[in-house]
Protein backbone atom coordinates (compact mmCIF):
# COMPACT_ATOMS: atom_id res chain seq x y z
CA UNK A 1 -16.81 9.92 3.90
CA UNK A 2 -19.15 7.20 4.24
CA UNK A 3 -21.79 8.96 1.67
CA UNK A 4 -19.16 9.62 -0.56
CA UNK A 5 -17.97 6.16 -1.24
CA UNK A 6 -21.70 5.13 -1.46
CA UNK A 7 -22.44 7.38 -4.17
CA UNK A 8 -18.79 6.49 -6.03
CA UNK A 9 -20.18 2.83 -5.71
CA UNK A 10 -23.87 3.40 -7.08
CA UNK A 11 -22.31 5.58 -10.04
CA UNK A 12 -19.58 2.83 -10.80
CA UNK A 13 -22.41 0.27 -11.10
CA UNK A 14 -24.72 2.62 -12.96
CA UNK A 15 -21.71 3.37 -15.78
CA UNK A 16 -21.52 -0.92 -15.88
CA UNK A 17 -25.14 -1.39 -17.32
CA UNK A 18 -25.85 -0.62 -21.16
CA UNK A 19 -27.94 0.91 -22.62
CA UNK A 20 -30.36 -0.27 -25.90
CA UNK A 21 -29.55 0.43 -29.20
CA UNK A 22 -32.67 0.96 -31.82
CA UNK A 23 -32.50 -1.29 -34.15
CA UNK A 24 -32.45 1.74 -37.25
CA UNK A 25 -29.84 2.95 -35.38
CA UNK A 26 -27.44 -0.08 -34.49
CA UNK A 27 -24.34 -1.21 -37.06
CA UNK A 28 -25.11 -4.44 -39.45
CA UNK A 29 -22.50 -6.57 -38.01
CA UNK A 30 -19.41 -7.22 -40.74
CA UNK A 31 -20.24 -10.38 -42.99
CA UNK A 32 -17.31 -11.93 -41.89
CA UNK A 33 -18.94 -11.90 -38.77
CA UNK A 34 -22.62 -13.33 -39.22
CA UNK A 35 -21.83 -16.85 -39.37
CA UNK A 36 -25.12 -18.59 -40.62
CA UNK A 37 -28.73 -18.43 -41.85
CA UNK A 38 -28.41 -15.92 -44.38
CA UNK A 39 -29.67 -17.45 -47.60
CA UNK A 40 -33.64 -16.24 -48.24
CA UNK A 41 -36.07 -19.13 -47.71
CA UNK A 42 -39.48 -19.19 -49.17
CA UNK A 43 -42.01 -18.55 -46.00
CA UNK A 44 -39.11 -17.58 -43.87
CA UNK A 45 -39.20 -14.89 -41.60
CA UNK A 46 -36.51 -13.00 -40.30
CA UNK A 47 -35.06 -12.73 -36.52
CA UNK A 48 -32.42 -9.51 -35.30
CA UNK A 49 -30.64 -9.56 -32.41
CA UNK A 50 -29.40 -5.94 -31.65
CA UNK A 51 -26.66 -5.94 -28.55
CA UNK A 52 -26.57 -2.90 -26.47
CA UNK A 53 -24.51 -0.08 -26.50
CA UNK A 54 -22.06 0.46 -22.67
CA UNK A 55 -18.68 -0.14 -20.81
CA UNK A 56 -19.80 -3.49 -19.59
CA UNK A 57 -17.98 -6.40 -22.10
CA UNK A 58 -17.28 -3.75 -24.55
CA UNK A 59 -13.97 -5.46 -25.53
CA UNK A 60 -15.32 -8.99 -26.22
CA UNK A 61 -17.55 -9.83 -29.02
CA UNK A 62 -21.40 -11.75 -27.65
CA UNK A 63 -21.96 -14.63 -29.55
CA UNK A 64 -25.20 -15.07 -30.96
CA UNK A 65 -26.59 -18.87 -31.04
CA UNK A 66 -29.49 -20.09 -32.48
CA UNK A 67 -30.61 -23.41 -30.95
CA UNK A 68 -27.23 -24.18 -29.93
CA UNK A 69 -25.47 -23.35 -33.50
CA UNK A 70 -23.40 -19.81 -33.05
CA UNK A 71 -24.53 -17.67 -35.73
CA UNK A 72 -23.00 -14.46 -35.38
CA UNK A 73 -20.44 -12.46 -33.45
CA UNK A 74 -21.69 -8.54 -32.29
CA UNK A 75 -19.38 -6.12 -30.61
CA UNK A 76 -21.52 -3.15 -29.14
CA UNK A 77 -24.22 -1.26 -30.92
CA UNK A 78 -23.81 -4.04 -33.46
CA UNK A 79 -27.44 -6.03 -35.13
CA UNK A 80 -27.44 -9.27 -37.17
CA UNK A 81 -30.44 -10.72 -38.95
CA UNK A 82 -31.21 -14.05 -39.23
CA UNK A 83 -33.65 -15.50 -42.04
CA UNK A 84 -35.02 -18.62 -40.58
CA UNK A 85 -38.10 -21.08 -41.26
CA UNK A 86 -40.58 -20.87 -39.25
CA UNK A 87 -41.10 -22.49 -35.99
CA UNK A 88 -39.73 -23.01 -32.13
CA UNK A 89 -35.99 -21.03 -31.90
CA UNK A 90 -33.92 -20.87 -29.02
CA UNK A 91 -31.66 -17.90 -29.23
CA UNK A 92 -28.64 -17.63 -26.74
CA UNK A 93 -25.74 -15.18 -26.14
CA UNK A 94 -22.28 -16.01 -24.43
CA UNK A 95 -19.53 -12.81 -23.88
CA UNK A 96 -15.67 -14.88 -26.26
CA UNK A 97 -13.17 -13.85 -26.36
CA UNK A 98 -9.42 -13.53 -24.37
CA UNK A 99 -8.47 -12.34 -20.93
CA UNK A 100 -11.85 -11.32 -19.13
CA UNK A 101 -14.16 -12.52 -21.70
CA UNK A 102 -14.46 -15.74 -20.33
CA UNK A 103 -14.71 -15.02 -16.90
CA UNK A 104 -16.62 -12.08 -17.36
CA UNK A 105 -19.67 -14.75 -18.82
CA UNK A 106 -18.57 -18.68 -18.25
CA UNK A 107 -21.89 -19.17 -19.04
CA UNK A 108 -24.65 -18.61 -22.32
CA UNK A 109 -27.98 -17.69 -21.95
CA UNK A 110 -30.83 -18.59 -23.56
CA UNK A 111 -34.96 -17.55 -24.33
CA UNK A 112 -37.14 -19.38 -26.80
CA UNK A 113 -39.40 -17.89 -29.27
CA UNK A 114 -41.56 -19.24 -31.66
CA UNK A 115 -40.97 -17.64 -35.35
CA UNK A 116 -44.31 -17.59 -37.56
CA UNK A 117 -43.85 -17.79 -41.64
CA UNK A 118 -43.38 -13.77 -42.74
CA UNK A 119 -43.01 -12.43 -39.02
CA UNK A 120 -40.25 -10.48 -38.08
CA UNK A 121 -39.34 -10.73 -34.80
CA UNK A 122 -35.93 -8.46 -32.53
CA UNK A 123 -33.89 -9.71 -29.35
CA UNK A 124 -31.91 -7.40 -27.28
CA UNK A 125 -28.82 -8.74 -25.80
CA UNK A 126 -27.58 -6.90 -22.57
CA UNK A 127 -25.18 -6.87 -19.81
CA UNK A 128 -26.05 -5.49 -16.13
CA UNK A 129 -23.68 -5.99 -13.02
CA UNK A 130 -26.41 -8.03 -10.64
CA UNK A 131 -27.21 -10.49 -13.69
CA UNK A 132 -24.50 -10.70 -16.22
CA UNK A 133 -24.83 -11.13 -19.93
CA UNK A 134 -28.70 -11.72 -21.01
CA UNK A 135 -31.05 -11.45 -24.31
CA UNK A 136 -34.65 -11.04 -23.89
CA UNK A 137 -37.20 -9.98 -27.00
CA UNK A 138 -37.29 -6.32 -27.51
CA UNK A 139 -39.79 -3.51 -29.14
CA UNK A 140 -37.47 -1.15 -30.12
């Protein structure tokens, strides 16, 4: 019995995590939903954030922030890209929304980058049950 409700438990927590989305295969979010830096900008370059596909905060939308100012609102398997001047950038994600969306992720995280004139760069922002809501840089 005991083996049995360990292996429910690792396969409930496995079926939590998602799962990364390519970027040629993830949805351009909805325009009504990509809130800023969209106009082209001589030497700009250009910054996606992809989120991940998964059960995990499927039913609230991550908000995308670039230092501090949200820019865009994914649901899963959802990409947004941001053309932005270059230098330092702190992108951060936070799960809004109703109900659990708030107390799913009280709190936004946040990496820095530093964007060079013509460079493109991707984030990946992800959800896993020992850490929460995160966005890291990506290859994919």
């Amino acid at each position: 019995m005991r083996t049995v409700l360990t292996i429910l438990a690792v396969v409930a927590l496995a079926g939590c995590a998602t799962s990364p989305v390519p970027s040629a295969q993830a949805i351009k979010a909805p325009a009504d939903r990509v809130l800023a830096y969209q106009v082209a900008l001589e030497g700009s370059g250009a910054l996606t954030v992809i989120r991940d596909s998964g059960f995990m905060g499927s039913g609230c939308y991550a908000t995308i922030f670039l230092n501090g100012e949200r820019a865009a609102k994914l649901a899963p398997e959802e990409k947004a890209t941001f053309i932005l001047p270059p230098g330092e950038w702190v992108v951060g994600a936070a799960l809004e929304g109703a109900g659990l969306c708030g107390p799913l992720n009280e709190k936004r995280t946040e990496t820095e980058t530093i964007l060079k004139q013509g460079q493109e760069k991707y984030f990946r922002v992800f959800s896993a049950p020992e850490a929460g809501l995160d966005v890291r840089p990506t290859s994919l």
